[in-house]
C-alpha atoms as a PDB file:
ATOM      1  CA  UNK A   1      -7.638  15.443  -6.264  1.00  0.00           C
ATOM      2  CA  UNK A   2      -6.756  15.871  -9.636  1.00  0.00           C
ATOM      3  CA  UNK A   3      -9.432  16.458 -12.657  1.00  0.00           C
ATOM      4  CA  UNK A   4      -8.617  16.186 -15.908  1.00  0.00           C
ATOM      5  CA  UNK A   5     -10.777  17.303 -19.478  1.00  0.00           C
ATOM      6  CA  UNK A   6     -11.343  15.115 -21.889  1.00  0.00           C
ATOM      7  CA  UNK A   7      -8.700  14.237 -25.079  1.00  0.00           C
ATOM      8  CA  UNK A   8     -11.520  16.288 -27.214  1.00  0.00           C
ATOM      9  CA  UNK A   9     -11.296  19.783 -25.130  1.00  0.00           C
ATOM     10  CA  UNK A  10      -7.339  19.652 -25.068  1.00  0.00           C
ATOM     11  CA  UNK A  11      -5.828  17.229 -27.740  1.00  0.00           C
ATOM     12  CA  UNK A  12      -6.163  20.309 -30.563  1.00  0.00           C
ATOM     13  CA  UNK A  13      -3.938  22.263 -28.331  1.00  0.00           C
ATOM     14  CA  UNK A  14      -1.385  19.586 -28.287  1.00  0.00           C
ATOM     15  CA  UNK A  15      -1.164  18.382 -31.507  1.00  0.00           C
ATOM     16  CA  UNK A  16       2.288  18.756 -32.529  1.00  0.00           C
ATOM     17  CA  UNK A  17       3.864  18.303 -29.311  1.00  0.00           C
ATOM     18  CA  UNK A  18       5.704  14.911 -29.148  1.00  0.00           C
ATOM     19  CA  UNK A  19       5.527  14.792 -25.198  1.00  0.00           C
ATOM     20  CA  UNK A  20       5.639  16.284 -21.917  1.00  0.00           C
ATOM     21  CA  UNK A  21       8.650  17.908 -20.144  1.00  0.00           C
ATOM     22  CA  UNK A  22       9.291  17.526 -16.340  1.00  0.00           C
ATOM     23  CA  UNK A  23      12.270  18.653 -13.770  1.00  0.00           C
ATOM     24  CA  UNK A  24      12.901  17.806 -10.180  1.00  0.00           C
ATOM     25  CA  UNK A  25      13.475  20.575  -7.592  1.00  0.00           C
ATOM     26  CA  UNK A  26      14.834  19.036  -4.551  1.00  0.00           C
ATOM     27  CA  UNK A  27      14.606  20.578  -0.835  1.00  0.00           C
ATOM     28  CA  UNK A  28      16.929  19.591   1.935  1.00  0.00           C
ATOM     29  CA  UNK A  29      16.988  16.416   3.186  1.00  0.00           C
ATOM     30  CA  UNK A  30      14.580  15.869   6.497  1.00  0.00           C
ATOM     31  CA  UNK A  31      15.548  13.987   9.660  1.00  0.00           C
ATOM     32  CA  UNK A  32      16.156  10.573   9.417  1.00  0.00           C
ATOM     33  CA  UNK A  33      13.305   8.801  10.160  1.00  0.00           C
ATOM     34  CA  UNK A  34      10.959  11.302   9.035  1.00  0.00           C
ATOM     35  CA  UNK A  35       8.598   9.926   6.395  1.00  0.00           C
ATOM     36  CA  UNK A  36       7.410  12.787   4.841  1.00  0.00           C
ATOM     37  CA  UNK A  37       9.965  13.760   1.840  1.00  0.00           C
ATOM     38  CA  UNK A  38       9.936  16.085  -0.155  1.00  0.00           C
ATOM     39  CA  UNK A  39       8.800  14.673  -3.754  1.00  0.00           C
ATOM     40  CA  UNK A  40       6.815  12.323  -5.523  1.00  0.00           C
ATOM     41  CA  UNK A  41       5.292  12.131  -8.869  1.00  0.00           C
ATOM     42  CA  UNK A  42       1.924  11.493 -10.172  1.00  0.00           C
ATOM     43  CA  UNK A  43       1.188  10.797 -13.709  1.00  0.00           C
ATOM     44  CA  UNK A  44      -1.903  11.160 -14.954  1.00  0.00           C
ATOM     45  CA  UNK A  45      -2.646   9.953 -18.432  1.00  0.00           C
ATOM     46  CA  UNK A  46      -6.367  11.364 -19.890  1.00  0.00           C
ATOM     47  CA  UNK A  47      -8.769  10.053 -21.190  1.00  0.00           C
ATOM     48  CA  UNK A  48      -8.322   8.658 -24.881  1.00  0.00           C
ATOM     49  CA  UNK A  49     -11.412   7.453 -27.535  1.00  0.00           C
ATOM     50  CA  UNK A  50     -10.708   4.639 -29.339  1.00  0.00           C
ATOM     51  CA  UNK A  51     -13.487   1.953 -30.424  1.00  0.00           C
ATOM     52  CA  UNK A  52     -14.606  -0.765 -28.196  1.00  0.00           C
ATOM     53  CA  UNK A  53     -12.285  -3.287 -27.136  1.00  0.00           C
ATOM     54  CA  UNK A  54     -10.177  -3.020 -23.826  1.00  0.00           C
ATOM     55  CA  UNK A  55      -7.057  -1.554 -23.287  1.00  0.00           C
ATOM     56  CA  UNK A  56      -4.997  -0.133 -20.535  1.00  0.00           C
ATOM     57  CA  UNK A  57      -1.702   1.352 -19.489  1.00  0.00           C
ATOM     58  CA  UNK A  58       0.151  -1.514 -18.627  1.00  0.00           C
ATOM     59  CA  UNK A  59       3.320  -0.300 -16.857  1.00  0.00           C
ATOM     60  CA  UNK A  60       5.139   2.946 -16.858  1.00  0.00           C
ATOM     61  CA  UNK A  61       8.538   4.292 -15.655  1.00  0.00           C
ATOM     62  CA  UNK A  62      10.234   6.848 -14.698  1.00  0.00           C
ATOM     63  CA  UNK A  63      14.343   6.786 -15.235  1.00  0.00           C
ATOM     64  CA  UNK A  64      13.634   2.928 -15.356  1.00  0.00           C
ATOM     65  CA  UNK A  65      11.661   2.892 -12.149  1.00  0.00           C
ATOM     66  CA  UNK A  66       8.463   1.541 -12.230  1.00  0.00           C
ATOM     67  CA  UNK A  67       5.451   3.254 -11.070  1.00  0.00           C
ATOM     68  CA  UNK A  68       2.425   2.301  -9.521  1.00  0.00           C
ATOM     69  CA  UNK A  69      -1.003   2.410 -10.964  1.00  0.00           C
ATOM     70  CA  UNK A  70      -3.271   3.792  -8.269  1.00  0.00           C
ATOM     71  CA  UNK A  71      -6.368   3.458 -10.072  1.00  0.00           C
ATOM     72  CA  UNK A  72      -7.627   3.393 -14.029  1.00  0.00           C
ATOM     73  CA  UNK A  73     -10.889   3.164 -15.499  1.00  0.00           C
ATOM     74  CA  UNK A  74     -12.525   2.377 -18.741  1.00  0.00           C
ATOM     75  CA  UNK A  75     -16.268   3.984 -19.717  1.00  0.00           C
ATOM     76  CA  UNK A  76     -17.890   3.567 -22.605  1.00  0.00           C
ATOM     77  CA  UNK A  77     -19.656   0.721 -25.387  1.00  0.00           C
ATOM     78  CA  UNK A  78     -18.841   1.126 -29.111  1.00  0.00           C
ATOM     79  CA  UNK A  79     -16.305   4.432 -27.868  1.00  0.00           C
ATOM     80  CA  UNK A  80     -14.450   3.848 -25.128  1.00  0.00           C
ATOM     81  CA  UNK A  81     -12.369   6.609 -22.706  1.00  0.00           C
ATOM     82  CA  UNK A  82      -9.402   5.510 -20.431  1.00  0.00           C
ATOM     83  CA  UNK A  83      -7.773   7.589 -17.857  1.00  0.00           C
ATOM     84  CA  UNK A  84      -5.280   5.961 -14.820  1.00  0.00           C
ATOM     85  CA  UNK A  85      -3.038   7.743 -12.253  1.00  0.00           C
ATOM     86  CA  UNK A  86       0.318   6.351 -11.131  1.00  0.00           C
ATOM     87  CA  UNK A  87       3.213   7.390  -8.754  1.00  0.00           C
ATOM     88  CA  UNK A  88       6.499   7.053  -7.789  1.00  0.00           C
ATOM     89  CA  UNK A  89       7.854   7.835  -4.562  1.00  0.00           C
ATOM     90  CA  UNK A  90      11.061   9.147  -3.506  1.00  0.00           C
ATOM     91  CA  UNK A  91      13.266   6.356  -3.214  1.00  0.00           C
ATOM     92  CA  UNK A  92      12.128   5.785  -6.868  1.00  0.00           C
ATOM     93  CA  UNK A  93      13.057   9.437  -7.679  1.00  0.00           C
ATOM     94  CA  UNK A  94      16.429   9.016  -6.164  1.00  0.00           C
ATOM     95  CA  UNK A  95      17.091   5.885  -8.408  1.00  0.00           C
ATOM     96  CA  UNK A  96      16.108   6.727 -11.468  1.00  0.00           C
ATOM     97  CA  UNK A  97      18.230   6.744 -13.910  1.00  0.00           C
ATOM     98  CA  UNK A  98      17.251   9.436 -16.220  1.00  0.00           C
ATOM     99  CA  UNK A  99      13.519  11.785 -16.125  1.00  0.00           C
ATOM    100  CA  UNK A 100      11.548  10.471 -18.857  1.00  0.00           C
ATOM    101  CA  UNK A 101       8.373   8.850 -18.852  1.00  0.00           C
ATOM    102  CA  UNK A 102       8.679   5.106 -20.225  1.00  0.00           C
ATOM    103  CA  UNK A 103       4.660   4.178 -21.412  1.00  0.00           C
ATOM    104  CA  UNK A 104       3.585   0.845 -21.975  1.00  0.00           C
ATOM    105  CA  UNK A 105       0.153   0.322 -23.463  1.00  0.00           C
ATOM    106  CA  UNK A 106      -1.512  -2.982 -23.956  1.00  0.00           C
ATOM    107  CA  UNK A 107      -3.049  -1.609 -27.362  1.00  0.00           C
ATOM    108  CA  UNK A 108      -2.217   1.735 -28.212  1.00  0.00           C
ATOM    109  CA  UNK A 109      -5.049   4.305 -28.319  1.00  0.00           C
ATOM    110  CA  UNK A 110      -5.903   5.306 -32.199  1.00  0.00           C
ATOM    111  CA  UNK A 111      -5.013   8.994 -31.073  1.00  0.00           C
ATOM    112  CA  UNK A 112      -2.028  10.363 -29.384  1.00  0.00           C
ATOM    113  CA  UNK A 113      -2.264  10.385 -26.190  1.00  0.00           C
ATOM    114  CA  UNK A 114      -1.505  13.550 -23.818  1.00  0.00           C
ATOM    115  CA  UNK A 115       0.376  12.831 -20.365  1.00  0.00           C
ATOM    116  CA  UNK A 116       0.907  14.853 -17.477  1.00  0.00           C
ATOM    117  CA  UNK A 117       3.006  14.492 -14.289  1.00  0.00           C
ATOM    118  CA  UNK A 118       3.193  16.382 -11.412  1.00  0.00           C
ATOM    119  CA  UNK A 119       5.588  16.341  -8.780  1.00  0.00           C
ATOM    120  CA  UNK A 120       4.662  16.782  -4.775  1.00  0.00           C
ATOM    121  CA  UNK A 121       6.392  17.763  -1.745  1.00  0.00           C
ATOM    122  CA  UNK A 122       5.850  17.130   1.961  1.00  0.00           C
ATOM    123  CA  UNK A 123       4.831  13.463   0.838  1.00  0.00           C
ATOM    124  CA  UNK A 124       3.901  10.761   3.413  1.00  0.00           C
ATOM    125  CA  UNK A 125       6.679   7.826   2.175  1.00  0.00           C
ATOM    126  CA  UNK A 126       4.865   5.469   3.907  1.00  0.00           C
ATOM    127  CA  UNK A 127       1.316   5.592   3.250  1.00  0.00           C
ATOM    128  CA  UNK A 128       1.252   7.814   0.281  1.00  0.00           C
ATOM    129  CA  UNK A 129      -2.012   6.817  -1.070  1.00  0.00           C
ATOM    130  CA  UNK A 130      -4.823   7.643   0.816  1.00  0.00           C
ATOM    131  CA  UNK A 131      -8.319   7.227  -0.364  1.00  0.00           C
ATOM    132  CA  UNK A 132      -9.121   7.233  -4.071  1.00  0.00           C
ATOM    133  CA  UNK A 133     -12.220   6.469  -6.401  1.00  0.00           C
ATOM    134  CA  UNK A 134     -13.128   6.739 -10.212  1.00  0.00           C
ATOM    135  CA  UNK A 135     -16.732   7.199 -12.344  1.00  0.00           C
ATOM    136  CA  UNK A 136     -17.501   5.534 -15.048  1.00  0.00           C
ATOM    137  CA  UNK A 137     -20.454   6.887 -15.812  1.00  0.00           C
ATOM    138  CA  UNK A 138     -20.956   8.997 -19.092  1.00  0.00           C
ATOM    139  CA  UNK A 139     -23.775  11.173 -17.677  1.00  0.00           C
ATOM    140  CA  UNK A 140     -22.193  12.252 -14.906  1.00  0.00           C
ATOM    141  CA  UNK A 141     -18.780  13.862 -14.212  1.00  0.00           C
ATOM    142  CA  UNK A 142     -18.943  13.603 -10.243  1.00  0.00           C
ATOM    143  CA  UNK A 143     -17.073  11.842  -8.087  1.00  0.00           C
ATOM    144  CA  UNK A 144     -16.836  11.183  -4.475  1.00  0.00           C
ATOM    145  CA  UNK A 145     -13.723   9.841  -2.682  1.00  0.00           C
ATOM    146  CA  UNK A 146     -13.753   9.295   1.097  1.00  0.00           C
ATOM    147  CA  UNK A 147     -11.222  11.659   3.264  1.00  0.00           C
ATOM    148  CA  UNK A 148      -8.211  10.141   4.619  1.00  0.00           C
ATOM    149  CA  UNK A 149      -8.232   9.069   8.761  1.00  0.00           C
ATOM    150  CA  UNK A 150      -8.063  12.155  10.603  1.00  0.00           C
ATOM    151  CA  UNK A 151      -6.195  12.617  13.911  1.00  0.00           C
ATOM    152  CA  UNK A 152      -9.518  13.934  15.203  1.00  0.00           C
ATOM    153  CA  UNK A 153     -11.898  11.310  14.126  1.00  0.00           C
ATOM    154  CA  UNK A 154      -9.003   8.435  15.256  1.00  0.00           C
ATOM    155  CA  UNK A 155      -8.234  10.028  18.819  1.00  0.00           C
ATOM    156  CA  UNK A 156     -12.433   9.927  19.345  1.00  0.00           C
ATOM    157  CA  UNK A 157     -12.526   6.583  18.037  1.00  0.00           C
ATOM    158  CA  UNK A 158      -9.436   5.066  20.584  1.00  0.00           C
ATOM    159  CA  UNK A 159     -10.828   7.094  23.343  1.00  0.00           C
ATOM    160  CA  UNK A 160     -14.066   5.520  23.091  1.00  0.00           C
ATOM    161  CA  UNK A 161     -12.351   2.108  22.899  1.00  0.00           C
ATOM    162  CA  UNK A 162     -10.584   3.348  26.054  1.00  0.00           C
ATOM    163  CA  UNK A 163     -13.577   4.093  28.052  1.00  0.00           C
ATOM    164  CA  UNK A 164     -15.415   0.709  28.610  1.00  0.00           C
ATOM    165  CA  UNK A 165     -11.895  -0.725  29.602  1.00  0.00           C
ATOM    166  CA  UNK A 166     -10.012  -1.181  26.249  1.00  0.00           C
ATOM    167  CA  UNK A 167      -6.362  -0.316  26.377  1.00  0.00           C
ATOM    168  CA  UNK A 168      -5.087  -2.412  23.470  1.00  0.00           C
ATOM    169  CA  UNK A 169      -5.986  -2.677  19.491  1.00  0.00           C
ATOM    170  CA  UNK A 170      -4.299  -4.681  17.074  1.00  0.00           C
ATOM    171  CA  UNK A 171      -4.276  -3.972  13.182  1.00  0.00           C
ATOM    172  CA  UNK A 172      -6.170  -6.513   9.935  1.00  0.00           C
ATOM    173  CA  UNK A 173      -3.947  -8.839   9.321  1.00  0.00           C
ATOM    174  CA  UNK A 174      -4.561 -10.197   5.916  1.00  0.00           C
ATOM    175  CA  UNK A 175      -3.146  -9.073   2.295  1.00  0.00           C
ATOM    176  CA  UNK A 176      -0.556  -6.542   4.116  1.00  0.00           C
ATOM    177  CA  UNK A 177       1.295  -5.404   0.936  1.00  0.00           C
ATOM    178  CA  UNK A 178       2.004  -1.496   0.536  1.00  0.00           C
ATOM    179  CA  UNK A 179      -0.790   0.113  -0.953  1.00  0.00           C
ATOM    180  CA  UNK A 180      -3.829  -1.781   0.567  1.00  0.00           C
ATOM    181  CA  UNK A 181      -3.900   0.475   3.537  1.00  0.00           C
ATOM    182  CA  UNK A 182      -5.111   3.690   4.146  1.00  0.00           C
ATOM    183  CA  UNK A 183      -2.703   6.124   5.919  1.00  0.00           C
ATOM    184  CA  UNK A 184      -2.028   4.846   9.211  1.00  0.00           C
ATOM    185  CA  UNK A 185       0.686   8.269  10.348  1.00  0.00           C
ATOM    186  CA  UNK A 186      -2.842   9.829  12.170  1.00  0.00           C
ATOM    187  CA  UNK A 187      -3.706   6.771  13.772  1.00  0.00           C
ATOM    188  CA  UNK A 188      -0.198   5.734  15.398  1.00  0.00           C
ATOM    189  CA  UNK A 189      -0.035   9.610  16.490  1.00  0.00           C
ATOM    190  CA  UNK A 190      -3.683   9.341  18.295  1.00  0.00           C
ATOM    191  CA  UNK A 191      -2.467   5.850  19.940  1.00  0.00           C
ATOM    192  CA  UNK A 192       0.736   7.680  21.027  1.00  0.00           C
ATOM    193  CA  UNK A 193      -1.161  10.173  22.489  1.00  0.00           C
ATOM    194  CA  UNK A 194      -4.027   8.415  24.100  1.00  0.00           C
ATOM    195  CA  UNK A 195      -1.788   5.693  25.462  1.00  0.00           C
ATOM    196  CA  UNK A 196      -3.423   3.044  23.177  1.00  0.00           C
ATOM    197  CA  UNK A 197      -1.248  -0.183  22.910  1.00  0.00           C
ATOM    198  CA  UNK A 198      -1.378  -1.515  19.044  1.00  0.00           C
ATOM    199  CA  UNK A 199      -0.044  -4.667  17.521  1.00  0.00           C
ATOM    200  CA  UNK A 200       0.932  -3.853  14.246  1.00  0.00           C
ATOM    201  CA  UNK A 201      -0.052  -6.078  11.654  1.00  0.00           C
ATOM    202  CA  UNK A 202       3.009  -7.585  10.052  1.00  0.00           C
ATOM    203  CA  UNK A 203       2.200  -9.451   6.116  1.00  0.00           C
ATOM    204  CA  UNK A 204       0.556 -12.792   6.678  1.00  0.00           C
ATOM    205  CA  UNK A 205       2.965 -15.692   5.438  1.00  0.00           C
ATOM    206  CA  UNK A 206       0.153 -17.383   3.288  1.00  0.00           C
ATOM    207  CA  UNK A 207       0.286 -14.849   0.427  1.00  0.00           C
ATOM    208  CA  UNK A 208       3.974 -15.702  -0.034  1.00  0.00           C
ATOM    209  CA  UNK A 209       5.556 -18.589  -1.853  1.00  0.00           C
ATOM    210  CA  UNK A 210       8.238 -20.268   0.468  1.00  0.00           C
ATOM    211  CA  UNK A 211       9.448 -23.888  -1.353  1.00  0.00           C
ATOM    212  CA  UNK A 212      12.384 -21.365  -3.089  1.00  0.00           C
ATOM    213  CA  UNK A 213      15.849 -22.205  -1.511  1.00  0.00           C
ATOM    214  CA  UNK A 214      16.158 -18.436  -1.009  1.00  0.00           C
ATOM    215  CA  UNK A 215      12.245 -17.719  -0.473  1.00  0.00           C
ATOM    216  CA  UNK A 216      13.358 -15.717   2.522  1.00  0.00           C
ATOM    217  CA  UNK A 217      15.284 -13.519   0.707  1.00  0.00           C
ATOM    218  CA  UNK A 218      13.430 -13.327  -2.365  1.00  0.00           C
ATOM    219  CA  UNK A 219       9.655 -13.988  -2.230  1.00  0.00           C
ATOM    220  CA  UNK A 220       8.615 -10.237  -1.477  1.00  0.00           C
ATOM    221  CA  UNK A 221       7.858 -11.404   2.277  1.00  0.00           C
ATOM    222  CA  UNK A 222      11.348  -8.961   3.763  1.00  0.00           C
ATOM    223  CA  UNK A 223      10.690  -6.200   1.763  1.00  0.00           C
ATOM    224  CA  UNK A 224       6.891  -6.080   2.246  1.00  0.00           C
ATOM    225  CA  UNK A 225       7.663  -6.305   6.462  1.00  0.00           C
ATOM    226  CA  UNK A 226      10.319  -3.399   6.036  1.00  0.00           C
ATOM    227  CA  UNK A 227       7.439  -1.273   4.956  1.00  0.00           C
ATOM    228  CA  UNK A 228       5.736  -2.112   8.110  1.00  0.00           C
ATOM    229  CA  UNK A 229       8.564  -1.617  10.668  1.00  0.00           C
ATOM    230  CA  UNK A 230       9.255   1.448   9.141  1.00  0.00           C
ATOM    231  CA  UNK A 231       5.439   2.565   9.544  1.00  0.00           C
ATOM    232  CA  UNK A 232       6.201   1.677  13.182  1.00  0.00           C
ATOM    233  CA  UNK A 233       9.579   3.223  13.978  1.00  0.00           C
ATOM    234  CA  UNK A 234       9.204   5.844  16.568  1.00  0.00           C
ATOM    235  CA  UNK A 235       5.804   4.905  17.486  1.00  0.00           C
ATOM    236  CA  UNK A 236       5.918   4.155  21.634  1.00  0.00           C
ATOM    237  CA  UNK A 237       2.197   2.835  20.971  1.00  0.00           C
ATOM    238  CA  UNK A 238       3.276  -0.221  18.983  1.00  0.00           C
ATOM    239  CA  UNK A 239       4.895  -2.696  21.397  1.00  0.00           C
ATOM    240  CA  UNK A 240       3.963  -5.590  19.013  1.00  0.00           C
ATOM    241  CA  UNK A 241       3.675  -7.196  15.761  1.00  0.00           C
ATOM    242  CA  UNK A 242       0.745  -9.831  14.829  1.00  0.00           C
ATOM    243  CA  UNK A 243       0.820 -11.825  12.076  1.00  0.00           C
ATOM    244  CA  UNK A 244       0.102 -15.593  10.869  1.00  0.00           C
ATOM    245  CA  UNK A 245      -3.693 -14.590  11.801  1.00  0.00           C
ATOM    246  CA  UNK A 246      -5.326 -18.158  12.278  1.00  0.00           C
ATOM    247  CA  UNK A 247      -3.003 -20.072  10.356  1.00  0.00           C
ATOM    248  CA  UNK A 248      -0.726 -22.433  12.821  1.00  0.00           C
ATOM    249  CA  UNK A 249      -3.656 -23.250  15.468  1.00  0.00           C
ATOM    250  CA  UNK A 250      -5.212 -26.729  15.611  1.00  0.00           C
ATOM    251  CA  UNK A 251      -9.113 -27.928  16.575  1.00  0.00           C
ATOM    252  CA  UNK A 252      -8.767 -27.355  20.158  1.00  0.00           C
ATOM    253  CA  UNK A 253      -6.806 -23.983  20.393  1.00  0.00           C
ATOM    254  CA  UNK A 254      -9.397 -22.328  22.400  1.00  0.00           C
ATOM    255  CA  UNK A 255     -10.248 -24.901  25.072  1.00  0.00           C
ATOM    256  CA  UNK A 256      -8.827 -24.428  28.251  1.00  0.00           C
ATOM    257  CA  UNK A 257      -8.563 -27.837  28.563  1.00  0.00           C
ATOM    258  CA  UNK A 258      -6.969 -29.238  25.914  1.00  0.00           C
ATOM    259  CA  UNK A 259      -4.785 -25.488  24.443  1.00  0.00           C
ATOM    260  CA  UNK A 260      -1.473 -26.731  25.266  1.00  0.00           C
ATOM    261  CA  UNK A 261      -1.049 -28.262  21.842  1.00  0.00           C
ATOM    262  CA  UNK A 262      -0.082 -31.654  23.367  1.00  0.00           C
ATOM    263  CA  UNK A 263      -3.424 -32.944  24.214  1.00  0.00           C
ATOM    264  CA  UNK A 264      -4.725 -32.086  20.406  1.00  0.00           C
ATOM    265  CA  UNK A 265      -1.728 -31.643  18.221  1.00  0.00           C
ATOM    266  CA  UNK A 266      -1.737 -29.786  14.918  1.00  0.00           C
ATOM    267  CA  UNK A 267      -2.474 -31.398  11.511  1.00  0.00           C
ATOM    268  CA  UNK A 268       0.177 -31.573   8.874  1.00  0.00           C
ATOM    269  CA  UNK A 269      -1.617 -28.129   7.756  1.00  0.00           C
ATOM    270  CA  UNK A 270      -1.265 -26.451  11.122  1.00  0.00           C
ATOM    271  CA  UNK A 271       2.473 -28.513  11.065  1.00  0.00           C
ATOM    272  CA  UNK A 272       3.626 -26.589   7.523  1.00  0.00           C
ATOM    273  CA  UNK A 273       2.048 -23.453   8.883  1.00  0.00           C
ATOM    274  CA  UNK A 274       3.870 -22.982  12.147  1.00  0.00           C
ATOM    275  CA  UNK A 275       7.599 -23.642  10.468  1.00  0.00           C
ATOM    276  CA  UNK A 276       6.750 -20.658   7.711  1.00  0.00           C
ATOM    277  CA  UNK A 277       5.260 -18.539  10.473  1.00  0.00           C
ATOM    278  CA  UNK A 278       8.445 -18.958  11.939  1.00  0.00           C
ATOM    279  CA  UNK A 279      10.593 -18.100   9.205  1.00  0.00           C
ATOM    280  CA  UNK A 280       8.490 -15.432   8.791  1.00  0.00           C
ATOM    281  CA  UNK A 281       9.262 -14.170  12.375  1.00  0.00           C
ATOM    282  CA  UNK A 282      12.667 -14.256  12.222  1.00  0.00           C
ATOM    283  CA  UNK A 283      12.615 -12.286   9.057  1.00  0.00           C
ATOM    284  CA  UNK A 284      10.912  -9.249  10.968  1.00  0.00           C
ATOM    285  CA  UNK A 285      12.637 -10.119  14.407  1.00  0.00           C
ATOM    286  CA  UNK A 286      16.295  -9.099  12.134  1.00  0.00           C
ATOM    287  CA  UNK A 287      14.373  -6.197  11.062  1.00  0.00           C
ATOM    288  CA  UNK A 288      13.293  -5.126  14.170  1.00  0.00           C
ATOM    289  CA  UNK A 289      14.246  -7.418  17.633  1.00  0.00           C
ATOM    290  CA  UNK A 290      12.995  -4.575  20.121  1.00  0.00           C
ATOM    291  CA  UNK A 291       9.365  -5.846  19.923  1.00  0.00           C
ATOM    292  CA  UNK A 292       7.014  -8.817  20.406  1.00  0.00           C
ATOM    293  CA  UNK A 293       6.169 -10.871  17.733  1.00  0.00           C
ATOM    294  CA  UNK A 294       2.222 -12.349  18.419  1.00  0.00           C
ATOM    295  CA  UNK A 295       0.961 -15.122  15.995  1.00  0.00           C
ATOM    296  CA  UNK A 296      -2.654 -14.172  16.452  1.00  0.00           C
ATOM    297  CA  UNK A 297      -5.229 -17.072  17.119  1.00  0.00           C
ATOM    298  CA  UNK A 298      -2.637 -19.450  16.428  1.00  0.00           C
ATOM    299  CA  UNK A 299      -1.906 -22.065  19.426  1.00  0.00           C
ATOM    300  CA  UNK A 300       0.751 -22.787  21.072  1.00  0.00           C
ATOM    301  CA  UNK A 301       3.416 -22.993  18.714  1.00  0.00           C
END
């Protein structure tokens, strides 16, 4: 966690400096197929006064490469303070095109601001944000952010599952985009180790826009499920993907009677659904053809 003082205690200190400086030491390369590299960079602008009205960083890059914002926060009534953290990880590093800091604010602050940045090692390229929380409160300087999964705490927690007969799991399967996840490295390793089968959730279809000619290519939907076959690469645990969580079923998809899909066929809706789902599936089954692809709760399609 990182704490920063207020623009009052160290904007004096800083007054004639134009900007920050950073450099990037490099170690050597890991194993392919290793997600922890060896650098990524948080930058943390402080808090900054300025009377009441909102504003915010709006983007920021680094050699060109946009950053994420991780989290930002505005306090305050006829003074307001701002402070945000974003990052960049290393395939952004690698990229970029320069090393300075490109800020975008939607209105300035009526100070100067002062940035910092800070670059990591040994940095989790899949899941790199774990939890995070900010306080707005102006009496108070505490916060309290949650731990990240342990391997402990998930190994108890599939073991449990495990002893009144449970041998398989699979992951939430709506608004799967990189970043709304906690880490999930300690949780594959526990499955691995338990012998806990897992369906990895792949992104669900229905947050994607798909009328495009090349929608497949372009909508966000390939490079969003790369991020999730590479969080299951070498992990024997996940023998599946689910996806398309309720989305292609029809009325009668749970009676034994009637859930061939003949006997109470799907509505136009259900009829859309299943094609996407589809193109959805073969989008992950090029990215990764060694595993099942499961349409969860969704018929026979």
């Amino acid at each position: 966690m990182i704490h920063l003082p207020s623009f009052d205690a160290i904007g004096p200190a800083f007054a004639a400096r134009p900007g920050g400086y950073t450099r990037i030491i490099k170690l050597a390369k890991r194993r392919l197929g290793d997600s922890y590299h060896d650098s990524a960079i948080l930058l943390p602008p402080p808090s900054e006064p300025k009377a009441a009205g909102d504003y915010e960083l709006g983007t920021v890059t680094y050699g060109g490469q946009t950053m994420t914002k991780v989290v930002d926060v505005i306090v305050g009534t006829s003074y307001r303070a701002y402070a945000a953290a974003f990052y960049l990880d290393e395939a952004g590093i690698a990229a970029a095109s320069g090393s300075s800091f490109v800020v975008t604010w939607s209105d300035y602050p009526n100070r100067t601001p002062v940035y910092s940045s800070v670059f990591l090692q040994g940095v989790d390229q899949v899941s790199p944000i774990g939890a995070s929380d900010t306080n707005a409160s102006t009496s108070s300087g505490t916060i309290s952010t949650s731990p990240l999964a342990t391997y402990d705490g998930a190994r108890e927690s599939l073991t449990r599952l495990q002893s009144f007969g449970i041998n398989a799991v699979y992951t939430h399967n709506y608004g799967c985009q990189p970043g709304s996840h906690l880490s999930f490295a300690e949780i594959l390793r526990a499955a691995d180790n338990v012998g806990m089968l897992v369906s990895l959730s792949q992104p669900h279809f229905g947050q994607y826009e798909w009328e495009a000619e090349d929608a497949d290519q372009n909508n966000g939907y390939a490079q969003h499920a790369e991020f999730y076959v590479r969080v299951a690469q070498n992990h024997p645990s996940v023998v599946a993907y689910s996806m398309s969580h309720n989305a292609t079923g029809y009325a009668e998809d749970m009676n034994p009677d009637m859930i061939d899909g003949i006997h109470d066929a799907r509505t136009t809706w259900g009829e859309r659904n299943a094609k996407v789902a589809l193109r959805a599936e073969a989008i992950i089954q090029r990215l990764d053809p060694t595993r099942i692809v499961y349409h969860h709760s969704s018929g026979n399609r």
